[in-house]
Protein backbone atom coordinates (compact mmCIF):
# COMPACT_ATOMS: atom_id res chain seq x y z
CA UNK A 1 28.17 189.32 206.53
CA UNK A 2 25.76 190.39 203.44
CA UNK A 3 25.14 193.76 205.29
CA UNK A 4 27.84 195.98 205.36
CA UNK A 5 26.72 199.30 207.25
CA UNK A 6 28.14 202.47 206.17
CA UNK A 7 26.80 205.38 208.17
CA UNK A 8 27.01 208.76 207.21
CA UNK A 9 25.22 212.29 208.68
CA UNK A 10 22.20 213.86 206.88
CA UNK A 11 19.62 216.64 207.32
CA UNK A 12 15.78 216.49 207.33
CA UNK A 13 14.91 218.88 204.56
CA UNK A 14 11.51 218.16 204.77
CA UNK A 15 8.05 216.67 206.48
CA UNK A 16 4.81 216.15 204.91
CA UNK A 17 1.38 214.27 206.22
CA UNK A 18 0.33 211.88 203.36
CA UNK A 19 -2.33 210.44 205.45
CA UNK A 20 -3.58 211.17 209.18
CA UNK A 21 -1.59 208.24 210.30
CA UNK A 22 1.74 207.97 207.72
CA UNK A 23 4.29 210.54 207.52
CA UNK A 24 7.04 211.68 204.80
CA UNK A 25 10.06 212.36 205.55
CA UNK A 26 12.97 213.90 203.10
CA UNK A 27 16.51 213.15 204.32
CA UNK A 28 19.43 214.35 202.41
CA UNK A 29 22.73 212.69 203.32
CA UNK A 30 25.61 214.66 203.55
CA UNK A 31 27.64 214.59 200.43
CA UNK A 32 24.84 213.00 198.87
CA UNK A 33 25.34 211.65 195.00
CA UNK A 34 21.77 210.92 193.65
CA UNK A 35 23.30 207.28 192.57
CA UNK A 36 20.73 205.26 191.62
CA UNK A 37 19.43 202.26 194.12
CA UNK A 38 17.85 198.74 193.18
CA UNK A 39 14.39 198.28 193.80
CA UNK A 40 13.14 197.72 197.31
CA UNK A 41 16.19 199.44 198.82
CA UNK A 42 15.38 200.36 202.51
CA UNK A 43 17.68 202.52 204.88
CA UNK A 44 18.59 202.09 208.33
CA UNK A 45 18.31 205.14 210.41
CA UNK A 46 19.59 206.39 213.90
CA UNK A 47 17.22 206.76 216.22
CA UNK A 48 17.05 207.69 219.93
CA UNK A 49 14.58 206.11 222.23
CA UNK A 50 14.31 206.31 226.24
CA UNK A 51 17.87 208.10 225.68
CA UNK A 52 19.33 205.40 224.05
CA UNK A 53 20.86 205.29 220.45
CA UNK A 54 18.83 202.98 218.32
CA UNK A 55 18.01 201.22 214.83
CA UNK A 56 15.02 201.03 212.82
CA UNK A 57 14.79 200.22 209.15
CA UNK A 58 12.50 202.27 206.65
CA UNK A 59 11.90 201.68 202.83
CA UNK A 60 12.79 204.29 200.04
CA UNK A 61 10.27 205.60 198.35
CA UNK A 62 10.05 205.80 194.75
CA UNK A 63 12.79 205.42 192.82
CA UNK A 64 15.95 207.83 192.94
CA UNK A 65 15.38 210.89 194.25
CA UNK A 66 17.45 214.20 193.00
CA UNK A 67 16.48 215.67 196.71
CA UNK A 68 17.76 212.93 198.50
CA UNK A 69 16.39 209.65 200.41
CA UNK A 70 12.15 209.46 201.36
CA UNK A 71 10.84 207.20 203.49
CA UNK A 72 7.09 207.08 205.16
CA UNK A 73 6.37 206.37 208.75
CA UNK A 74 3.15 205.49 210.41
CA UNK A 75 2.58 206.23 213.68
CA UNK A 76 2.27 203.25 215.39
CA UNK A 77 0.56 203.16 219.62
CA UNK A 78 2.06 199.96 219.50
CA UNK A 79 5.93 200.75 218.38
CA UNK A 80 8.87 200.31 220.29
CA UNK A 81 9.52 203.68 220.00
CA UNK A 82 10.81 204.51 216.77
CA UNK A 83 7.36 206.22 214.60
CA UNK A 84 7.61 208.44 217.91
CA UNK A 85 10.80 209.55 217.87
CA UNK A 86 10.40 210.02 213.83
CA UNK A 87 7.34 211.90 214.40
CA UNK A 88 8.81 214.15 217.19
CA UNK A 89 11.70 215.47 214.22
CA UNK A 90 11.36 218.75 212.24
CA UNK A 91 13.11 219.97 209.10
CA UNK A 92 16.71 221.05 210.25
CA UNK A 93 17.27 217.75 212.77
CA UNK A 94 20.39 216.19 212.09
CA UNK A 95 20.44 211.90 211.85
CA UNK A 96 22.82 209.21 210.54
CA UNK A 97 21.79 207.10 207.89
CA UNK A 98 23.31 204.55 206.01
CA UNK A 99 22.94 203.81 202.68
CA UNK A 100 20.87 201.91 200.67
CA UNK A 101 20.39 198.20 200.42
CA UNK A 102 18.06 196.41 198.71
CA UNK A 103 17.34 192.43 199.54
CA UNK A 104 14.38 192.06 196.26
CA UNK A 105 15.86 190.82 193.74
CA UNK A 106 12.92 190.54 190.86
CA UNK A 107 14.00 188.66 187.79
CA UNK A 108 13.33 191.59 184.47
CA UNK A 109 13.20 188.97 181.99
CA UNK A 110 10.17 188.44 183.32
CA UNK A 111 6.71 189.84 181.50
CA UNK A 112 4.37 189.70 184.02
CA UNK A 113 4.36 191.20 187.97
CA UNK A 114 1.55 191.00 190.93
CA UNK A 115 2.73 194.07 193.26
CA UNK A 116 0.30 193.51 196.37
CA UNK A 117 0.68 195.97 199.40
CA UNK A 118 -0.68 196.12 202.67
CA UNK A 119 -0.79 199.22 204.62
CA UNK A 120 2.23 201.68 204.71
CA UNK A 121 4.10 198.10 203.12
CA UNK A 122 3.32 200.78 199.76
CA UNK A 123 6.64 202.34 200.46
CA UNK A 124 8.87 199.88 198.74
CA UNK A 125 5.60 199.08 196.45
CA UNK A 126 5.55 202.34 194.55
CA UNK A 127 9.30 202.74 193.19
CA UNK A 128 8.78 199.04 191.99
CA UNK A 129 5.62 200.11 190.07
CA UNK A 130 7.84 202.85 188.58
CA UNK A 131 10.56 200.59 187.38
CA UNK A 132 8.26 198.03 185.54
CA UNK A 133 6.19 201.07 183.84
CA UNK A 134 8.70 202.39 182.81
CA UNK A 135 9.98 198.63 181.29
CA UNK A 136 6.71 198.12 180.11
CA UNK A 137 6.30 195.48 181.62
CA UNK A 138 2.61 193.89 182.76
CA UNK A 139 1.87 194.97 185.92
CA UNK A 140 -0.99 194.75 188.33
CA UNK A 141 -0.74 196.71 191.88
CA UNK A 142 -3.72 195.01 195.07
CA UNK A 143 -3.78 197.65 197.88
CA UNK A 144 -5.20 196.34 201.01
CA UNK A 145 -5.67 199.27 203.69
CA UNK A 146 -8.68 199.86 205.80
CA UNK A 147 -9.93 202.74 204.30
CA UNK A 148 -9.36 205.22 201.19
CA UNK A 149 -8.19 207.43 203.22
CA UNK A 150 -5.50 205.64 205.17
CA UNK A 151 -3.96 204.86 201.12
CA UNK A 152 -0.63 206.28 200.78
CA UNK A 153 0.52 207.70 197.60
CA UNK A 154 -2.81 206.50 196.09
CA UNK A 155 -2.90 209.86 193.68
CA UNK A 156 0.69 208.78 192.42
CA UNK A 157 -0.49 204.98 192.23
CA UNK A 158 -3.47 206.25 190.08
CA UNK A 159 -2.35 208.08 187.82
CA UNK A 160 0.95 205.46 186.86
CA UNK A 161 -1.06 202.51 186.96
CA UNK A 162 -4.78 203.25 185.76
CA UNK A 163 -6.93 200.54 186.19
CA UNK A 164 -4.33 197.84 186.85
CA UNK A 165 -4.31 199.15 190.27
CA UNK A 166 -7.16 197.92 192.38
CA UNK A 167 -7.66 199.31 196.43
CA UNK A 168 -9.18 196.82 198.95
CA UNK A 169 -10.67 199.18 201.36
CA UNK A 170 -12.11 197.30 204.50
CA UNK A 171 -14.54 199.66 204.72
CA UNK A 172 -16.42 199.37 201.74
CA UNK A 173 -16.29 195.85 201.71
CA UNK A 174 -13.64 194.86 199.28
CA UNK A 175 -11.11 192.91 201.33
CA UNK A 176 -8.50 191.33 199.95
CA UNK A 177 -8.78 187.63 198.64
CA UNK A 178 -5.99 186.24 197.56
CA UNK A 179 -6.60 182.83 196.43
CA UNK A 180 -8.68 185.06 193.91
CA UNK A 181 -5.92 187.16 193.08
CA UNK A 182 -3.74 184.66 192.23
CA UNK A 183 -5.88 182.47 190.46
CA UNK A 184 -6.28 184.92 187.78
CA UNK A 185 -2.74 185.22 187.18
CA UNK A 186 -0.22 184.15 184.27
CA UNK A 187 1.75 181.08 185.28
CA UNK A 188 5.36 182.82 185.20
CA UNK A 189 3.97 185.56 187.23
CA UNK A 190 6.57 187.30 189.57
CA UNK A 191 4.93 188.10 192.97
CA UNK A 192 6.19 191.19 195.57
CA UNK A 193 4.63 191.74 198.57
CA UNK A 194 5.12 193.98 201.30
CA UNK A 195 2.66 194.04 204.51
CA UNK A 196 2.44 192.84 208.37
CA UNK A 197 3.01 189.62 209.54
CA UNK A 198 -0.36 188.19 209.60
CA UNK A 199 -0.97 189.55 205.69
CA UNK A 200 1.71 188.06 205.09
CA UNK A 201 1.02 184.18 206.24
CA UNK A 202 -1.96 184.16 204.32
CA UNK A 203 -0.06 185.14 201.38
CA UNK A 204 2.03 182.50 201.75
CA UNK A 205 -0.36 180.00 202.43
CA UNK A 206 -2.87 181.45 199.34
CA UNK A 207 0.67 180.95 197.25
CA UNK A 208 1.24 177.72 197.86
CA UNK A 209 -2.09 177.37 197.34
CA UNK A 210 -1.79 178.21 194.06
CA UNK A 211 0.72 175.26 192.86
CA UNK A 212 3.41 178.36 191.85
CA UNK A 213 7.03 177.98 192.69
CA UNK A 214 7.63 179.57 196.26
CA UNK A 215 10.69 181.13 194.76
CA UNK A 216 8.36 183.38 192.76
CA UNK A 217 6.88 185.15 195.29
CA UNK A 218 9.50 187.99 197.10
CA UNK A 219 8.63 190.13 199.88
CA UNK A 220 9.18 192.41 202.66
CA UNK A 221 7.53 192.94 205.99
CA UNK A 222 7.48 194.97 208.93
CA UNK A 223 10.20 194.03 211.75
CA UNK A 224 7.38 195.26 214.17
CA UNK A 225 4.77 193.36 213.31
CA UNK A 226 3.94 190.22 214.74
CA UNK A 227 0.70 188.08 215.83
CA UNK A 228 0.54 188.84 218.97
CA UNK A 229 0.44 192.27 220.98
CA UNK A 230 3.55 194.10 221.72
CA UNK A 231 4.40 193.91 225.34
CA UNK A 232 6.75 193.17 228.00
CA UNK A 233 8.21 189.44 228.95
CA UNK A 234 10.98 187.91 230.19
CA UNK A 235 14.14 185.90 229.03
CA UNK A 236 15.86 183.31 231.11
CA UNK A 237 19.75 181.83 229.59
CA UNK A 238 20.20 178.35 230.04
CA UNK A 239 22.32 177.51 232.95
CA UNK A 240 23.27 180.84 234.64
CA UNK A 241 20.35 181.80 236.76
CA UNK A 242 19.89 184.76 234.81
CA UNK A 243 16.93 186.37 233.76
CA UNK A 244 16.16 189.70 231.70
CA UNK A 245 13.09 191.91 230.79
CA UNK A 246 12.66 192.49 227.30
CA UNK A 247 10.73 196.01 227.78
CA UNK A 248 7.79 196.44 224.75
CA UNK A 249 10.42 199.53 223.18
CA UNK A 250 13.87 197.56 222.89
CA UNK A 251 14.27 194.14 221.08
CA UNK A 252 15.77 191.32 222.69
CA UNK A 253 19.30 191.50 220.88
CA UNK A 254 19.35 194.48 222.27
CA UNK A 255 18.81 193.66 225.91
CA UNK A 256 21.47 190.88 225.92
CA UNK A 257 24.19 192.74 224.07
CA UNK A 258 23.54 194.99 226.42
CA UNK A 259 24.65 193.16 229.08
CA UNK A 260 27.57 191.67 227.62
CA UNK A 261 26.41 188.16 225.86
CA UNK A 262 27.34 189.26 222.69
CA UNK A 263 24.75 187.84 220.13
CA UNK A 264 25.94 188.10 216.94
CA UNK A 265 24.16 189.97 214.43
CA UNK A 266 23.75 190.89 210.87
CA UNK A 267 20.50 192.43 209.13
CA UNK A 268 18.59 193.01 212.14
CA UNK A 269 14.89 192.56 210.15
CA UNK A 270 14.39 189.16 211.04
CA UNK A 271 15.65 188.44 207.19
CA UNK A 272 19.13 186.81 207.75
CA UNK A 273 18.99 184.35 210.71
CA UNK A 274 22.44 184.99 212.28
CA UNK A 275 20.82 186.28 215.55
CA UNK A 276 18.54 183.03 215.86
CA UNK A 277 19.10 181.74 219.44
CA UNK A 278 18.26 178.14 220.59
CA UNK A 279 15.07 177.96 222.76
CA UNK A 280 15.17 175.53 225.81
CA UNK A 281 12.07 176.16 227.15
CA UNK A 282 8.42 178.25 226.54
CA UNK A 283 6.60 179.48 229.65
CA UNK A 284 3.91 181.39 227.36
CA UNK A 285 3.96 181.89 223.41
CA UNK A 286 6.77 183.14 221.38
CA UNK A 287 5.80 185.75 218.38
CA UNK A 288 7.83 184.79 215.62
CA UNK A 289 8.47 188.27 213.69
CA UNK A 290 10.67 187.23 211.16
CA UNK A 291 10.48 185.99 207.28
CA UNK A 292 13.69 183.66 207.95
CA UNK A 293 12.36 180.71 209.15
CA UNK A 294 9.94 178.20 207.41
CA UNK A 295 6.25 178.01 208.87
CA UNK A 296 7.13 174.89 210.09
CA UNK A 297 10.16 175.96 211.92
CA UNK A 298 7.82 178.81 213.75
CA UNK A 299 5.45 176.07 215.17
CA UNK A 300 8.37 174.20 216.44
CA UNK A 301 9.66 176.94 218.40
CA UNK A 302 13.06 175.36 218.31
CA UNK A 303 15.03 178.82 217.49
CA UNK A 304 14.23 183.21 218.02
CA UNK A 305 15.32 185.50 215.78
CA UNK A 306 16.48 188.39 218.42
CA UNK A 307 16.67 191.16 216.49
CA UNK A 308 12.32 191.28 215.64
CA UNK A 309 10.65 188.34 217.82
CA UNK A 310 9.10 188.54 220.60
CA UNK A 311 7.12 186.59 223.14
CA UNK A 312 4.11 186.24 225.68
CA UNK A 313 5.28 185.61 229.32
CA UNK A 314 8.82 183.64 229.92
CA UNK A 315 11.17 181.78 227.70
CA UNK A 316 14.58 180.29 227.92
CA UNK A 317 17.32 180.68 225.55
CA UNK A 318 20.70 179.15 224.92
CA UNK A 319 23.34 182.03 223.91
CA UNK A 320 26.33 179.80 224.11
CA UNK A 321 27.91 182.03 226.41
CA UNK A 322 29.01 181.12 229.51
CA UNK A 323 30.11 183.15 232.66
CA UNK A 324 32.65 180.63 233.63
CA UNK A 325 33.94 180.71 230.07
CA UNK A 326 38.06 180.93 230.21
């Protein structure tokens, strides 16, 4: 497995309300060393929702902190629970934590880097903008939100980047255009991006676009976001007669390990692909959350990633496991 979890206890020192809709939180791990961590590093964190003991992943922010480990949440209607419970903590609450990882690997030799962010995808945005100041390296940060005032960190952003940072507020009419982005960009550019799902795609798409090597655009995306509306629906496993409801606050992994079908696992961000189940059948639309599989993959429907997809109405899936098994 690349993702070897070690958990350890740690204390909220501190909450503060960057934005009306994104929250800071300060966690200090217990025995907690101040190492340094690779850009992009995110932390998994223990959360309880409906009473039971789950997992949600949240970026660092900034690079190392003497204080201990920041993240920022947004409170999301649509979450399966976890911006709630994060939102419902105050300074003193006890959580485990594990520590960081980091899955961006940016290449340094590099001279010139397109940081675009969507949203509260800034977290992991900002302690990369840090690094390749600091490097002096050229660097250009795109901030896509919806207005100025939904911008975390924008005051920090400012004042470390100048005007290489640019802020697509929606409602001033400045969105986002990527093919124009890109196009002005030096050939041996290095791209990161972190956003939703949909931001995403047309990054992707707008890259390709482009005629650059995929391999030179990294990023990061929500596990919770998808295309389609979180909600409710239904898996069925090929040949037992057995059918589960995937409530809109747990994830499907979840659900069947659960119940004893023991779906292996690894990253659980829809990054890795060792959760992906095949799919027999599609009574509906399945909402492919993760950044594993290729686009054309996703219209194929041919395999889920558990641990972050989701789906409209009914699906079937083939686990491998069988009651009768010896």
């Amino acid at each position: 497995m690349r993702f070897i979890e070690t958990w350890t206890s740690a204390t909220l020192l501190a909450t503060r309300d960057l934005t009306p809709g994104i929250r800071e939180f300060l966690l200090r791990p217990d025995n907690f060393t101040g190492a340094p961590y690779p850009v992009g590093s995110h932390i998994d964190v223990g959360v309880t929702i409906e009473g039971q003991p789950q997992t949600r992943s949240y970026s660092l922010v900034g690079e190392v902190d003497p204080q201990g480990y920041r993240i920022a949440v947004r409170h999301a209607a649509d979450s399966r629970g976890g911006s709630r419970y994060m939102w419902s903590l105050v300074p003193g609450a006890r959580l485990t934590v594990t520590l960081p990882t980091s899955l961006v690997q940016l290449d340094w030799t590099r001279r010139h880097f397109c940081l675009i962010a969507g949203g509260v995808g800034i977290t992991p945005i900002v302690g990369a903008a840090q690094a390749l100041v600091r490097r002096d390296a050229g660097v250009t940060l795109d901030y896509a939100v919806r207005t100025r005032g939904d911008a975390a960190y924008l005051d920090t952003l400012e004042r470390l980047l100048g005007d290489r940072l640019t802020v697509h507020a929606a409602d001033e009419g400045r969105r986002l255009d990527l093919d124009g982005v890109f196009a002005r960009l030096p050939q041996d550019t290095m791209t990161l991006f972190c956003g939703p799902m949909r931001m995403l795609d047309a990054a992707r798409r707008a890259w390709e676009a482009s005629g650059r090597p995929i391999t030179d655009l990294r990023y990061e995306t929500f596990g919770s976001s998808g295309l389609l509306p979180t909600e409710a629906f239904r898996v069925r496993l090929r040949g037992e007669g057995t059918e589960f409801v995937i409530p809109r606050d747990r994830s499907m992994l979840d659900v069947l390990n659960e119940a004893g079908h023991e779906v292996m696992s690894d990253c659980r961000r829809g990054e890795c692909g060792v959760c992906a189940l095949d799919v027999v059948d599609v009574d509906g639309e399945i909402d492919h959350r993760d950044v594993f599989f290729s686009d054309h993959q996703k219209q194929e429907s041919r395999k889920i990633c558990a641990c972050v997809s989701r789906a409209r109405g009914t699906i079937t899936v083939d686990t491998l496991h069988r009651a009768d098994a010896p």
